[in-house]
Protein backbone atom coordinates (compact mmCIF):
# COMPACT_ATOMS: atom_id res chain seq x y z
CA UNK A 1 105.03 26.66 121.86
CA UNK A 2 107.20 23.86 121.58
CA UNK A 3 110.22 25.71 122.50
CA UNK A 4 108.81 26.29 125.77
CA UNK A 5 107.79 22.64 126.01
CA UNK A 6 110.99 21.37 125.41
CA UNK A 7 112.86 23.99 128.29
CA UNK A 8 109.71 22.86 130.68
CA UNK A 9 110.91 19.08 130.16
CA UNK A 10 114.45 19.90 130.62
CA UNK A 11 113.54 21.93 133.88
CA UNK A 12 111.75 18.23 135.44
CA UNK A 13 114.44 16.88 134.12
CA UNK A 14 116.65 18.82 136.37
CA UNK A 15 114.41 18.89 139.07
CA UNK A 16 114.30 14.87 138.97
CA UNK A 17 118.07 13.88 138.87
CA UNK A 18 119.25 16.89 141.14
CA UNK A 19 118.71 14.62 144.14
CA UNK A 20 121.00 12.06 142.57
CA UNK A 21 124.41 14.13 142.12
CA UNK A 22 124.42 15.06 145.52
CA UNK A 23 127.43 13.66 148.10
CA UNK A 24 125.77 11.57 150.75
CA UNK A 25 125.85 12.60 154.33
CA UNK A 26 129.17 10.80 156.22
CA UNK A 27 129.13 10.12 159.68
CA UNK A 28 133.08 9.53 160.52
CA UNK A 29 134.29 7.58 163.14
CA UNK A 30 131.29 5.73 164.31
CA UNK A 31 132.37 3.13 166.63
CA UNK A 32 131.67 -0.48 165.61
CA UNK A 33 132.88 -4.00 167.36
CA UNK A 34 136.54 -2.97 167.67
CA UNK A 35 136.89 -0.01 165.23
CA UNK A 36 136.19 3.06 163.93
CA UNK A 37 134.56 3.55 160.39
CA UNK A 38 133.39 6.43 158.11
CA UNK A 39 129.75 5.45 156.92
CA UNK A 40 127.99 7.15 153.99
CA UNK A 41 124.27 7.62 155.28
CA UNK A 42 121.78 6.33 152.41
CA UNK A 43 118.72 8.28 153.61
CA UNK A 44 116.77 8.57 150.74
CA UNK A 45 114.87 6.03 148.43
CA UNK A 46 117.36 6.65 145.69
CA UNK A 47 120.56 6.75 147.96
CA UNK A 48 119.02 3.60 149.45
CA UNK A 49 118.35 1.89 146.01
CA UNK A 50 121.86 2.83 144.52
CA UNK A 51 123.42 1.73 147.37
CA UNK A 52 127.53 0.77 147.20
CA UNK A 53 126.49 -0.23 143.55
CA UNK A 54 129.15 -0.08 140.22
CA UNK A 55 131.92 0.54 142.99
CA UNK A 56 134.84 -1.71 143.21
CA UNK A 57 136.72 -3.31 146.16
CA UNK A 58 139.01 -0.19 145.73
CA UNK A 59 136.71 2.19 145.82
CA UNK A 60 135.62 1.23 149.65
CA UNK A 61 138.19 1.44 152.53
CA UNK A 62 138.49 -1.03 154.89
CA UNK A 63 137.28 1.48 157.36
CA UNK A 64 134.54 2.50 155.71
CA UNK A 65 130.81 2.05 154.67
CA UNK A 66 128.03 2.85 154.19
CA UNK A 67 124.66 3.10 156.36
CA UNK A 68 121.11 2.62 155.31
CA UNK A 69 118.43 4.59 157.29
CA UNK A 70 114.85 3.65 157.01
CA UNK A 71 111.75 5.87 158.31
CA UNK A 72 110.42 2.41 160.54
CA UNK A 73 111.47 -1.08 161.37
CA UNK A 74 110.32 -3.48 158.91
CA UNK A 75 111.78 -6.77 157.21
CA UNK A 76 114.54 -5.27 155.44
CA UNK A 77 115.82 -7.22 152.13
CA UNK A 78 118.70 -6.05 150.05
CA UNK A 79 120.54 -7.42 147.13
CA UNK A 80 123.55 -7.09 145.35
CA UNK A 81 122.62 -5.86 141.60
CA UNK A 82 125.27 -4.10 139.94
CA UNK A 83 127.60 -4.49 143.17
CA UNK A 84 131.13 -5.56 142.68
CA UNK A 85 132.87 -6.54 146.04
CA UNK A 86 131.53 -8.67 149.23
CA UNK A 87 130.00 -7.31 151.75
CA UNK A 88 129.12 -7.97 155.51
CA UNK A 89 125.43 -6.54 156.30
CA UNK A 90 124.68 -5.81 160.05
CA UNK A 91 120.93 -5.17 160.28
CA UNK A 92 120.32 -2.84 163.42
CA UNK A 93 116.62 -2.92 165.26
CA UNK A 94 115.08 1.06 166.24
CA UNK A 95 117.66 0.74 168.88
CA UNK A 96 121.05 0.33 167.32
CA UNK A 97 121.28 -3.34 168.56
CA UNK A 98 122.23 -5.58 165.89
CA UNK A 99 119.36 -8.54 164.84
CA UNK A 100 121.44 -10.02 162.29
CA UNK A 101 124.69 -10.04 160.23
CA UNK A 102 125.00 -11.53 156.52
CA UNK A 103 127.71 -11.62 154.16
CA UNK A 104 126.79 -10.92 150.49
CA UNK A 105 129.20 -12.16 147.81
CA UNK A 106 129.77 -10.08 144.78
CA UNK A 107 127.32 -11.44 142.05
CA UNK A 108 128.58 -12.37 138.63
CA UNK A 109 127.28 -9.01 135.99
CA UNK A 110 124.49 -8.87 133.88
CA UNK A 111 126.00 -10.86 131.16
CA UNK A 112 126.17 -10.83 127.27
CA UNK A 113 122.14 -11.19 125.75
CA UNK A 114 121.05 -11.39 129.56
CA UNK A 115 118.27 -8.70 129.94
CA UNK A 116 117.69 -6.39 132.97
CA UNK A 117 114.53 -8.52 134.46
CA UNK A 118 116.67 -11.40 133.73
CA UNK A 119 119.59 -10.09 135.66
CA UNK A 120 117.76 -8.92 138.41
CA UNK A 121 115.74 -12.08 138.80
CA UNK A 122 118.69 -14.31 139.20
CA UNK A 123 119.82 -12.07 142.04
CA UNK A 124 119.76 -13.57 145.41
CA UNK A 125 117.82 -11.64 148.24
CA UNK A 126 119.16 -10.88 151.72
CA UNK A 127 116.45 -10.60 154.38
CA UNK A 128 117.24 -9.50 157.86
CA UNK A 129 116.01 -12.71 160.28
CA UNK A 130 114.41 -9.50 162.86
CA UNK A 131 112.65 -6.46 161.74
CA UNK A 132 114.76 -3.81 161.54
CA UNK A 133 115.67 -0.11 160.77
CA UNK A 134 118.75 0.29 160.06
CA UNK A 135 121.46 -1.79 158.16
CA UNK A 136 125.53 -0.97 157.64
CA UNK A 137 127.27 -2.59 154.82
CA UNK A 138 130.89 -3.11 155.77
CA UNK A 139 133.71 -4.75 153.42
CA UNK A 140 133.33 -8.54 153.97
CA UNK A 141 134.85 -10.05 156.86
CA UNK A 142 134.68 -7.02 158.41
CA UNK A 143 132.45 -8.15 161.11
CA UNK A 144 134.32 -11.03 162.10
CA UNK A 145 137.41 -8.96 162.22
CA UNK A 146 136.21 -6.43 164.81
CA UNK A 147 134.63 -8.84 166.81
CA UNK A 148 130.87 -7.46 165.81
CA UNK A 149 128.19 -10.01 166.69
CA UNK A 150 124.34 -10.05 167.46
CA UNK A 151 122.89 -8.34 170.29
CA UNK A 152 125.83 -6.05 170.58
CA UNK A 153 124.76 -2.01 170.46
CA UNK A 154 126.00 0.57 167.88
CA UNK A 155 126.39 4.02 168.87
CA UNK A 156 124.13 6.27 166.43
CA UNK A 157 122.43 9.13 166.96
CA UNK A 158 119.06 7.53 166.20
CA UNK A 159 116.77 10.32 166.58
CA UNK A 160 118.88 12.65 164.68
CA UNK A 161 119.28 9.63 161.70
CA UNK A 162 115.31 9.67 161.76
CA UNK A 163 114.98 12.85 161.77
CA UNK A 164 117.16 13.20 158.80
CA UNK A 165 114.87 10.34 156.70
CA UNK A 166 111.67 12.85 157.73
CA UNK A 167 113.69 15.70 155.79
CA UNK A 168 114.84 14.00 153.00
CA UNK A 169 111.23 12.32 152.97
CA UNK A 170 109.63 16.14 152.86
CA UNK A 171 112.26 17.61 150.60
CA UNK A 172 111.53 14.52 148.01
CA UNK A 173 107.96 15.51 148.56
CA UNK A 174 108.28 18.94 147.82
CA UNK A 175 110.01 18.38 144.72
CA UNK A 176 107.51 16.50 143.79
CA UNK A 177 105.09 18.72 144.19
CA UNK A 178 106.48 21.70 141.93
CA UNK A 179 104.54 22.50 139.54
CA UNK A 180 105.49 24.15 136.29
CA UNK A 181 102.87 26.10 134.92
């Protein structure tokens, strides 16, 4: 009886963190200001909460980044925990347009006796000025480099992008709902 047990807990286990492992979706060459850029598509809670985080300024191309797709517009807040190199944050409305653009500096790591609360507390938070639905984090001084500014229109598929939050959003939901007997 425990045997079994113990294989059942490894199973969730499985089941939990398979999500995780997975490469993210990568839209390439989506036009922005006066480039081109390969964006990672965070479509999931977890993708969304693990973000660009423990990367390193290396680890991100200047022509790339990563893109943050929400099921509805809402006041979007991010922060940088556990996120090693500056970033430039456009926040896009339903529409593609973009509401708002924010740079995030690097924040200093949890340090020596500091505890997670602690650490995340101290964290500033980044709220979009406009509701919003969509947000692309770019290296810093990206923005102003390409000549990105409010009100200016990114070319997305936005209905396939939605439609792509309702799957993940079902697929999460269905793993949830396995049962083991």
């Amino acid at each position: 009886m425990k045997r079994s047990a113990f294989w059942l807990v490894l199973v969730a286990l499985a089941l939990l963190v398979r999500g995780d492992d997975k490469a993210l979706p990568v839209l390439k060459d989506v036009p922005i200001g006066d480039g081109f850029f390969r964006l990672e598509v965070a479509a999931t809670p977890a993708a969304r909460e693990r973000g660009l985080m423990d990367r390193d300024d290396a680890d991100v191309e200047l022509d790339s980044g990563m893109l943050f797709v929400f099921p509805a517009t809402k006041e979007l807040v991010f922060w940088m925990c556990r996120t090693r190199l500056d970033l430039d944050i456009l926040f896009l409305d339903a529409k593609g347009t973009v509401v708002d653009i924010q740079t995030m500096p690097a924040e200093t790591p949890r340090r020596p006796g500091e505890t997670q609360m602690d650490y995340e507390e101290r964290l500033p938070r980044y709220t979009c000025k406009a509701p919003a639905q969509f947000a692309i984090e770019l290296k810093a001084g990206t923005a102003a480099a390409i000549g990105v500014a409010k009100g200016d229109q990114i070319a997305l598929d936005l209905p396939a992008l939605v439609r792509l939050v309702a799957q993940e959003r079902d697929a999460e939901a269905d793993d949830e709902a396995i049962t083991i007997p």
